[in-house]
N, C-alpha and C. Protein backbone atom coordinates (compact mmCIF):
# COMPACT_ATOMS: atom_id res chain seq x y z
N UNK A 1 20.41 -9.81 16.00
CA UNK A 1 21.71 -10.32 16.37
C UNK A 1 22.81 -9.36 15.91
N UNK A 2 22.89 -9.29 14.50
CA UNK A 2 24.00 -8.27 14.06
C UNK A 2 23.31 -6.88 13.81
N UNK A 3 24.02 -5.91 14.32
CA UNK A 3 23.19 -4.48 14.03
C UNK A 3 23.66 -3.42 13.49
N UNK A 4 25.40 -3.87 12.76
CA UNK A 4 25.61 -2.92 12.03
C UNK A 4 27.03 -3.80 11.64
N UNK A 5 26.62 -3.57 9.84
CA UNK A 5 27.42 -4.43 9.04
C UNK A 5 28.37 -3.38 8.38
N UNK A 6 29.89 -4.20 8.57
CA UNK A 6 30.85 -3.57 7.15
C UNK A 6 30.23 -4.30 5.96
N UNK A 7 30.36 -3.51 4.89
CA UNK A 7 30.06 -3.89 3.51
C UNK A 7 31.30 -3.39 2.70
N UNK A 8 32.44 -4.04 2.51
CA UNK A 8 33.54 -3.70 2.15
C UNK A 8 33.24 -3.98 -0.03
N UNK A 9 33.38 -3.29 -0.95
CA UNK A 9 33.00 -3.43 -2.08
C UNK A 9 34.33 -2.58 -2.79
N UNK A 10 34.43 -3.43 -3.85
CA UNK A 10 35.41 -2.67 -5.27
C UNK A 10 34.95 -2.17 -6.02
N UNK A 11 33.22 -2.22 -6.40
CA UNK A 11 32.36 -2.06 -7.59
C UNK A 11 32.23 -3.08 -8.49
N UNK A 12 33.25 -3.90 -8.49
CA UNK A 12 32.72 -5.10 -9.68
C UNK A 12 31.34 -5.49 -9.52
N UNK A 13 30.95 -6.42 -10.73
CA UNK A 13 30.02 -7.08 -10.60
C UNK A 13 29.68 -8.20 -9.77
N UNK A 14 30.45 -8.80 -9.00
CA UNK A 14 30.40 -9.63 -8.29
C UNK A 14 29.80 -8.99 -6.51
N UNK A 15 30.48 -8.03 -7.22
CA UNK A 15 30.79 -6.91 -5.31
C UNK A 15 29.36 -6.44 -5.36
N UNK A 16 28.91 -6.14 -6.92
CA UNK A 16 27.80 -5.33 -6.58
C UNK A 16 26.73 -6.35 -6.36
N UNK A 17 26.63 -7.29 -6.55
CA UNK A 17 25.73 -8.44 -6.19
C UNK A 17 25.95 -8.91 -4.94
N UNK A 18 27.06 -9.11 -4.26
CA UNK A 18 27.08 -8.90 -2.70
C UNK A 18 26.85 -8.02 -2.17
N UNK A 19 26.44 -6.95 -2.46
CA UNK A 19 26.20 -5.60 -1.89
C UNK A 19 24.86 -5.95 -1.83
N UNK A 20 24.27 -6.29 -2.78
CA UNK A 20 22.33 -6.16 -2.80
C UNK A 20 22.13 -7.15 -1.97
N UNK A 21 22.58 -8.19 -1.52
CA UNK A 21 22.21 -9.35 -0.86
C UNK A 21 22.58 -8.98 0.78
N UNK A 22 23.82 -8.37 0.82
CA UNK A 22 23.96 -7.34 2.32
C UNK A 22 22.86 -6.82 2.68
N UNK A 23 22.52 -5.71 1.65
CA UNK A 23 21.33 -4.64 2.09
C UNK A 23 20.53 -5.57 2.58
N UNK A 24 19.49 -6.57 1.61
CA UNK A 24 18.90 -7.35 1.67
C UNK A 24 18.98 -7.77 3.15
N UNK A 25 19.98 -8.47 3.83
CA UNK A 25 20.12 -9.34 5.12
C UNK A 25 20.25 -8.32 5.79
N UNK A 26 20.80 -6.72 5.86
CA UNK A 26 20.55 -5.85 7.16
C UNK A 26 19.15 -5.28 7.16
N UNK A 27 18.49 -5.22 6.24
CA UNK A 27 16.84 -5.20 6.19
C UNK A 27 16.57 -6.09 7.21
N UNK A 28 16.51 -7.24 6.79
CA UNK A 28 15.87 -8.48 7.50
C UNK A 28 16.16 -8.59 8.87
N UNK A 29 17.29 -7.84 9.49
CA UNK A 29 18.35 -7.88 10.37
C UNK A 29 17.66 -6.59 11.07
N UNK A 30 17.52 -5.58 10.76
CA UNK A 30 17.14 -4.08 11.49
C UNK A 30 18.21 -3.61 11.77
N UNK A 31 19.26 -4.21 10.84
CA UNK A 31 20.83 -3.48 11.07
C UNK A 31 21.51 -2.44 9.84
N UNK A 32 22.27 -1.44 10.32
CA UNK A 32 22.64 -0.51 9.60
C UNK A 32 23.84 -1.32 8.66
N UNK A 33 24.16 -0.56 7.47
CA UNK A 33 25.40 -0.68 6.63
C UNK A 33 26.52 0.59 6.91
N UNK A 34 27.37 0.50 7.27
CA UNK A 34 29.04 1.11 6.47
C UNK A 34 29.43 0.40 5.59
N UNK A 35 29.40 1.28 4.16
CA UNK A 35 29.89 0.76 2.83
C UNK A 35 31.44 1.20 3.13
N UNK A 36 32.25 0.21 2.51
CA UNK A 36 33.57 0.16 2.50
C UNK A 36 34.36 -0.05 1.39
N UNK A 37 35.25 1.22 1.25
CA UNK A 37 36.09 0.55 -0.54
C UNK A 37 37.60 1.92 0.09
N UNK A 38 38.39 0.41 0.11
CA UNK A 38 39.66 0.59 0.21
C UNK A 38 40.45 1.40 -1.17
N UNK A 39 40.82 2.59 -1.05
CA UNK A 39 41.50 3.42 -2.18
C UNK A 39 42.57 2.84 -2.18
N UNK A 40 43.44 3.13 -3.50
CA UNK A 40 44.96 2.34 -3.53
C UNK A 40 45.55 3.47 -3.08
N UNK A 41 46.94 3.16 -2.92
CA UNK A 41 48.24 4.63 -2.50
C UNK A 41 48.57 4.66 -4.05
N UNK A 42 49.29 5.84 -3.91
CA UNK A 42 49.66 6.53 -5.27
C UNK A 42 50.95 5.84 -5.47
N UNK A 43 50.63 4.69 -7.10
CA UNK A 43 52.00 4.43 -7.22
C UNK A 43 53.07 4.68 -7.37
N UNK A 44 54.41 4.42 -7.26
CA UNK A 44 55.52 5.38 -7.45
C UNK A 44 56.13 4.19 -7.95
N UNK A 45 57.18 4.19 -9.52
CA UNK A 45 56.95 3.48 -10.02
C UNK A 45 58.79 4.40 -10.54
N UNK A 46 59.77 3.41 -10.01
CA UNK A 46 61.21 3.59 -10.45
C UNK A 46 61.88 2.32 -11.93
N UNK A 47 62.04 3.51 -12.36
CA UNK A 47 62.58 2.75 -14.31
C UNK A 47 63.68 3.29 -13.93
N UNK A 48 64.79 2.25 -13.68
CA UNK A 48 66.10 2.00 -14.11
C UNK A 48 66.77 2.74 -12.79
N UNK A 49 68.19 3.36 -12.97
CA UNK A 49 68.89 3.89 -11.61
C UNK A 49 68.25 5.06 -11.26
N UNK A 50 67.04 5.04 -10.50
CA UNK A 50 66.66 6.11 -9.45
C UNK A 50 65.54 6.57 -10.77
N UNK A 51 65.26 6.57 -11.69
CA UNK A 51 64.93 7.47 -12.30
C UNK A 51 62.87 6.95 -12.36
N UNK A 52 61.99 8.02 -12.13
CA UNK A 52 60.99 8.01 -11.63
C UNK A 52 59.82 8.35 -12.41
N UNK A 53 59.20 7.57 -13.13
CA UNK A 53 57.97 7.90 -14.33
C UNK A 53 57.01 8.37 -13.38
N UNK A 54 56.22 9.34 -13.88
CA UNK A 54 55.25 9.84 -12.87
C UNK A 54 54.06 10.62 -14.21
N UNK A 55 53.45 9.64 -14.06
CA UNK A 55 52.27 10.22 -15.10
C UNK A 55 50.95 11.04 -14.74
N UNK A 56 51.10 10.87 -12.91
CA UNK A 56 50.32 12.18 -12.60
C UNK A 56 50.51 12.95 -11.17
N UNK A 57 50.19 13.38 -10.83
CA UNK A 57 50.61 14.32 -9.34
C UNK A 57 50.01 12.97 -8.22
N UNK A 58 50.82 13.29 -7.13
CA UNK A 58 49.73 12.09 -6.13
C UNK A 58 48.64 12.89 -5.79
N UNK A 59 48.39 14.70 -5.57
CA UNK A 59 47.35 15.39 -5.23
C UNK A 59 46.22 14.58 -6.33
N UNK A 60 46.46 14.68 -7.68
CA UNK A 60 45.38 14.30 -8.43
C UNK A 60 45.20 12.75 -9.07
N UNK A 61 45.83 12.04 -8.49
CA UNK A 61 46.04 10.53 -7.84
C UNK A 61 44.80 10.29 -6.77
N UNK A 62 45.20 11.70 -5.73
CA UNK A 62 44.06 11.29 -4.49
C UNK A 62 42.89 11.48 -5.02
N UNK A 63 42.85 12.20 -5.86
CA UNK A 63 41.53 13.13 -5.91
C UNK A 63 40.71 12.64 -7.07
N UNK A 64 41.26 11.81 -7.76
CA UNK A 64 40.80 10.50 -8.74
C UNK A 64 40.01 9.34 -7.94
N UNK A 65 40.97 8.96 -7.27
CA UNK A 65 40.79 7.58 -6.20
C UNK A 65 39.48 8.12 -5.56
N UNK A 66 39.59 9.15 -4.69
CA UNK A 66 38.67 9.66 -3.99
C UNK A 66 36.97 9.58 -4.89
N UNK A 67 37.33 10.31 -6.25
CA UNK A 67 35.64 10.03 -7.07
C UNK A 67 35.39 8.89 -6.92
N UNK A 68 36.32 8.40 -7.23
CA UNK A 68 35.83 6.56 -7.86
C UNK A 68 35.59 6.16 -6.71
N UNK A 69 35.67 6.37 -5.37
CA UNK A 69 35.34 5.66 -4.19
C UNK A 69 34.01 6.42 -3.95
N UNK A 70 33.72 7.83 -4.05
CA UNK A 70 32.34 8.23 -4.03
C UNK A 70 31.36 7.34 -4.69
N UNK A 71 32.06 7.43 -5.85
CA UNK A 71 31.50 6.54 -7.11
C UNK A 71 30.28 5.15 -7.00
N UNK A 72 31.46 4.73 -6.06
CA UNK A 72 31.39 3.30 -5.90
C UNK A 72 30.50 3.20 -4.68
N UNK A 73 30.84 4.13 -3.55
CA UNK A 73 29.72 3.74 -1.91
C UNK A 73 28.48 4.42 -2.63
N UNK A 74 28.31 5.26 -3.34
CA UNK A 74 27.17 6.15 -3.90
C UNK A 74 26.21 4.83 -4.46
N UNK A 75 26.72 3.66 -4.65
CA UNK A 75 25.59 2.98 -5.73
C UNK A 75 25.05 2.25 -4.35
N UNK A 76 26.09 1.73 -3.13
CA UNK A 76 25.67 0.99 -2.09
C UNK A 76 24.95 1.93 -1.60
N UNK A 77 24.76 3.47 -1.24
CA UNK A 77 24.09 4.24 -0.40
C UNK A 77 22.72 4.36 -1.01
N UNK A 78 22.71 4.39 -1.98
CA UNK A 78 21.27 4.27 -3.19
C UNK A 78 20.54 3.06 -3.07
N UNK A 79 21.01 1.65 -2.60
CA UNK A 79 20.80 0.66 -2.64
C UNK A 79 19.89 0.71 -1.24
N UNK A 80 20.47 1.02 0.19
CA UNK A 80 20.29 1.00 1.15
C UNK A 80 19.21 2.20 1.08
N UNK A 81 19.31 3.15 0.40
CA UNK A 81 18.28 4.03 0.90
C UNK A 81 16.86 3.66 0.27
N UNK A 82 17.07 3.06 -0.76
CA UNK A 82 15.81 2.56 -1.80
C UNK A 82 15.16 1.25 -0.73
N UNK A 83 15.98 0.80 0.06
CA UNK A 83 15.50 -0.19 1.16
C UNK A 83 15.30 0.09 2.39
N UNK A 84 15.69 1.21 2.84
CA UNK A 84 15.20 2.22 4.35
C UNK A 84 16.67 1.13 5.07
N UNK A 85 17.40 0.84 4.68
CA UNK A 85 18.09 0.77 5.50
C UNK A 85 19.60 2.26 5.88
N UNK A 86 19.57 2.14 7.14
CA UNK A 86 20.55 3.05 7.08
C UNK A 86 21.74 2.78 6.56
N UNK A 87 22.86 3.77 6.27
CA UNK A 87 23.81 3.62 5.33
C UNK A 87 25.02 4.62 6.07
N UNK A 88 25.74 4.80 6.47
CA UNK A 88 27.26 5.21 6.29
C UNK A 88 28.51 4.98 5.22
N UNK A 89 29.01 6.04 4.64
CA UNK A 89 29.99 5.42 3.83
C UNK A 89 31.54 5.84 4.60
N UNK A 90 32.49 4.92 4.08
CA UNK A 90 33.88 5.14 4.52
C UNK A 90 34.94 5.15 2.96
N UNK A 91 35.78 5.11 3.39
CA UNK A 91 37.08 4.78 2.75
C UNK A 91 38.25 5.21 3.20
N UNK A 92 39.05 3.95 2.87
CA UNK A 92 40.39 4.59 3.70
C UNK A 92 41.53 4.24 2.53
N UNK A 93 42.46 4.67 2.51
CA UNK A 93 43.90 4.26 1.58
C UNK A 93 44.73 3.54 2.27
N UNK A 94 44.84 2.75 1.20
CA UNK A 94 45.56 1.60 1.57
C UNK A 94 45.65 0.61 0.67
N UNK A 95 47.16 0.21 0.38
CA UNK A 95 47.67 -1.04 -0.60
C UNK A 95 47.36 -2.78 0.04
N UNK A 96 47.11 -2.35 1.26
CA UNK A 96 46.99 -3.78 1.52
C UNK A 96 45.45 -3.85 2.37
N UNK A 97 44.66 -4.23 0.70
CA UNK A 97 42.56 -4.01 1.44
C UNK A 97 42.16 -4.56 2.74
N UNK A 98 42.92 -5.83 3.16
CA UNK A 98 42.07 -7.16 4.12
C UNK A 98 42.36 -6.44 5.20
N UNK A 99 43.51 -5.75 5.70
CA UNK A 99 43.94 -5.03 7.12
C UNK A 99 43.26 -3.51 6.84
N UNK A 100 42.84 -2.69 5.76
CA UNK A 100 41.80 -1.62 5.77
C UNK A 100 40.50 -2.05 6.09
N UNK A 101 39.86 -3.37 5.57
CA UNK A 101 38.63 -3.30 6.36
C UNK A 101 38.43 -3.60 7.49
N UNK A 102 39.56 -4.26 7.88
CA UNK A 102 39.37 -4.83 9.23
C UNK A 102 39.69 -3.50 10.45
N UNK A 103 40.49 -2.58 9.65
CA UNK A 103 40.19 -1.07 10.70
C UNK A 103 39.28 -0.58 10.56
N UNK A 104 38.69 -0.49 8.90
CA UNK A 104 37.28 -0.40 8.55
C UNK A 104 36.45 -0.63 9.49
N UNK A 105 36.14 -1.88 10.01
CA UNK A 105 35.24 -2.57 10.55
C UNK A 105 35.55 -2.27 11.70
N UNK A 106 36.76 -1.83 12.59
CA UNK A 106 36.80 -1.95 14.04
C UNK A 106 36.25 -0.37 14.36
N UNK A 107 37.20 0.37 13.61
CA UNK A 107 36.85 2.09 13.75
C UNK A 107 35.63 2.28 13.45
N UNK A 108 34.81 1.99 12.60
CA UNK A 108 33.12 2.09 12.82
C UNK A 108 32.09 1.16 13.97
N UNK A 109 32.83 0.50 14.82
CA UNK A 109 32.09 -0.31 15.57
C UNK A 109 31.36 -1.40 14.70
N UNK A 110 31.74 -1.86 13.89
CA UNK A 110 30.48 -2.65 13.52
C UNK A 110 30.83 -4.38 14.18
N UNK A 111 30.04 -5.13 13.79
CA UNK A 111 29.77 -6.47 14.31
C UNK A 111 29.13 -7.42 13.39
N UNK A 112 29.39 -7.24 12.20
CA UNK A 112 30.03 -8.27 11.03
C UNK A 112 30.35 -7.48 9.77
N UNK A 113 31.08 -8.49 9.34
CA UNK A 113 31.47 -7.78 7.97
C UNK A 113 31.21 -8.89 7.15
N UNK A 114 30.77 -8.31 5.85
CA UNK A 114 29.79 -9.07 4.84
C UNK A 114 30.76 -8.93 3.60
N UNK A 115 31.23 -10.31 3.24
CA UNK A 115 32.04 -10.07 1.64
C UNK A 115 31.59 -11.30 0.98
N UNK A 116 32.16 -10.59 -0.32
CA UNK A 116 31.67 -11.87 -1.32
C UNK A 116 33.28 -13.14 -1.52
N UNK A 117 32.37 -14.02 -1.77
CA UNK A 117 33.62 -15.13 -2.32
C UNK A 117 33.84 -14.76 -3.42
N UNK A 118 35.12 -14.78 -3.89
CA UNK A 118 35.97 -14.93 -5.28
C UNK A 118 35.80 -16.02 -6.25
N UNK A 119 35.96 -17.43 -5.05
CA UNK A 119 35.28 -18.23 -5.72
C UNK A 119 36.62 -19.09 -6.21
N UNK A 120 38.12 -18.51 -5.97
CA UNK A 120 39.29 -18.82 -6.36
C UNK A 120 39.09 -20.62 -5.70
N UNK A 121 39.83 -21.49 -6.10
CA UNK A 121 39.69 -22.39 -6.05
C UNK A 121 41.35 -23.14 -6.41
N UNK A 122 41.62 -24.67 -5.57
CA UNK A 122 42.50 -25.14 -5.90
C UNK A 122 44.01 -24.23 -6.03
N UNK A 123 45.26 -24.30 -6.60
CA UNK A 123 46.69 -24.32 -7.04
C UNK A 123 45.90 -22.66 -7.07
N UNK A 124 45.14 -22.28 -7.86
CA UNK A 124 45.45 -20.54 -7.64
C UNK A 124 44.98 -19.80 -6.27
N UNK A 125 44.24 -20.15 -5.55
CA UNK A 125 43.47 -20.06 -4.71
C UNK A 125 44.44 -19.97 -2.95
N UNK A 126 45.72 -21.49 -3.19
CA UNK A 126 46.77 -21.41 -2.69
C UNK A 126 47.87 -20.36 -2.73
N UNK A 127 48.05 -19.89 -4.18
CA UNK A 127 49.26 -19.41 -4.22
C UNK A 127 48.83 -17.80 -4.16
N UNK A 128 47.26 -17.42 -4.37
CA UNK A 128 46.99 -16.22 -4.47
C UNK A 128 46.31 -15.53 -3.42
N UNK A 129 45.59 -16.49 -2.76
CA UNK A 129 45.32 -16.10 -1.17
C UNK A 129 43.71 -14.84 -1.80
N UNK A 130 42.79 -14.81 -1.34
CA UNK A 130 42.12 -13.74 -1.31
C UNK A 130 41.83 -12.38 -0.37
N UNK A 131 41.17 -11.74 -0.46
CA UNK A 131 41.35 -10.80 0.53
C UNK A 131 40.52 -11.04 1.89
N UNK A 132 38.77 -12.25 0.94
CA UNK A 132 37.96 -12.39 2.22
C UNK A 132 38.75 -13.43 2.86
N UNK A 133 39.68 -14.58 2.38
CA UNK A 133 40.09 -15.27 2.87
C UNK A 133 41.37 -14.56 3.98
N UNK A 134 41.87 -13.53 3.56
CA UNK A 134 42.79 -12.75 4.67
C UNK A 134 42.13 -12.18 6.26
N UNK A 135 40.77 -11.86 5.32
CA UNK A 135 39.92 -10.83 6.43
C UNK A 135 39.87 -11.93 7.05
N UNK A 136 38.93 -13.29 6.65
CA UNK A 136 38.42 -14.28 8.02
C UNK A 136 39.51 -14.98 8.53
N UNK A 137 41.11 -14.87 8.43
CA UNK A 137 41.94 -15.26 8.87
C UNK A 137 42.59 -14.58 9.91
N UNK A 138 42.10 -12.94 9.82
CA UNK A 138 42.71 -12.16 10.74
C UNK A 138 42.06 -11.19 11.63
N UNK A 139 40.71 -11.46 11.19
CA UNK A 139 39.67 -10.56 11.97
C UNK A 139 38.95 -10.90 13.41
N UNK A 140 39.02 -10.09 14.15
CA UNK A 140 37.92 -10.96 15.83
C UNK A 140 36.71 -10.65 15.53
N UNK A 141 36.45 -9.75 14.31
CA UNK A 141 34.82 -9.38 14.06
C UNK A 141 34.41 -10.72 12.87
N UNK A 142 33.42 -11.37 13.38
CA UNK A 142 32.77 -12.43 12.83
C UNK A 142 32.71 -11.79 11.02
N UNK A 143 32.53 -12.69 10.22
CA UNK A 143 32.28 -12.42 8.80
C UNK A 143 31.59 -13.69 8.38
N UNK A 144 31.03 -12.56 7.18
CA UNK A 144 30.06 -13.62 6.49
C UNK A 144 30.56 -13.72 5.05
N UNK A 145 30.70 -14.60 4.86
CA UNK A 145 31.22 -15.01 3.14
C UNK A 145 29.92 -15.31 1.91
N UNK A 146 29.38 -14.52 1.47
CA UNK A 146 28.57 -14.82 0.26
C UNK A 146 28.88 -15.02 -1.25
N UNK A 147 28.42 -16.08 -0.98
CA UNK A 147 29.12 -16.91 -2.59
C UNK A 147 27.65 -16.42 -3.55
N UNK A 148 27.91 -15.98 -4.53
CA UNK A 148 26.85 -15.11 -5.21
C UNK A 148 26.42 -16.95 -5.94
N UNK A 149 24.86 -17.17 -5.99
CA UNK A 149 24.15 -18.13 -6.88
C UNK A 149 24.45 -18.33 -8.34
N UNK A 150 24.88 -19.62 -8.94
CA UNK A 150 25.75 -19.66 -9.84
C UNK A 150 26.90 -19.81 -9.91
């Protein structure tokens, strides 16, 4: 049915346990992964009239962001390859994640995207909105929400 999944991940522990349970279901599936991890933009960060703290270059801002996103698809690509499933990695920059995966997901062709629940609940859950809850609010590509056991 589905034959090639976004796997959108931050590295937490939560992400990385939705990640193994992805692989897991595109195994079962005969469907490929694109691992996905949205980089932040380089903050720019104004103290007082105009005046501009800058504690590192945005070149080595990118180029930080950039490891840590190797970093991070490198453990999903290890995951998938230790399972013969195929693997693509992405990343794109961007401050606002739920509209990166969802280009994520359109610009790679895929035909679901696989995230984990937060799990947010009640008065915070309202006022804080999540990101899978953004994605399945704004996406035409079907998603799957995995609430990790426990």
């Amino acid at each position: 049915m589905f034959k090639h999944i976004l796997v959108p991940t931050d590295g937490s522990e939560l992400s990385q346990d939705t990640v193994r349970r992805a692989v897991s279901f595109a195994k079962e599936a005969g469907a490929k992964i694109t691992a996905f991890y949205a980089k932040p933009e380089f903050p720019v960060t104004y103290y007082g009239e105009g005046v501009l703290i800058d504690t590192t270059s945005p070149e080595k801002f990118a180029e930080l962001a950039e490891s840590q996103s190797q970093e991070i698809l490198g453990f999903v690509e290890n995951l998938c390859k230790d399972a013969g499933v195929p693997c693509n990695k992405l990343s794109l920059t961007s401050d606002i994640p739920y509209e990166a995966i969802i280009d994520a997901a359109n610009q790679s062709g895929c035909d679901l995207i696989f995230m984990a629940s937060h799990g947010r609940r009640g008065l915070t859950s309202l006022l804080l909105g999540s990101e899978t809850h953004k994605v399945l609010t704004h996406s035409t590509i079907p998603v799957l929400v995995y609430r990790t056991p426990g």
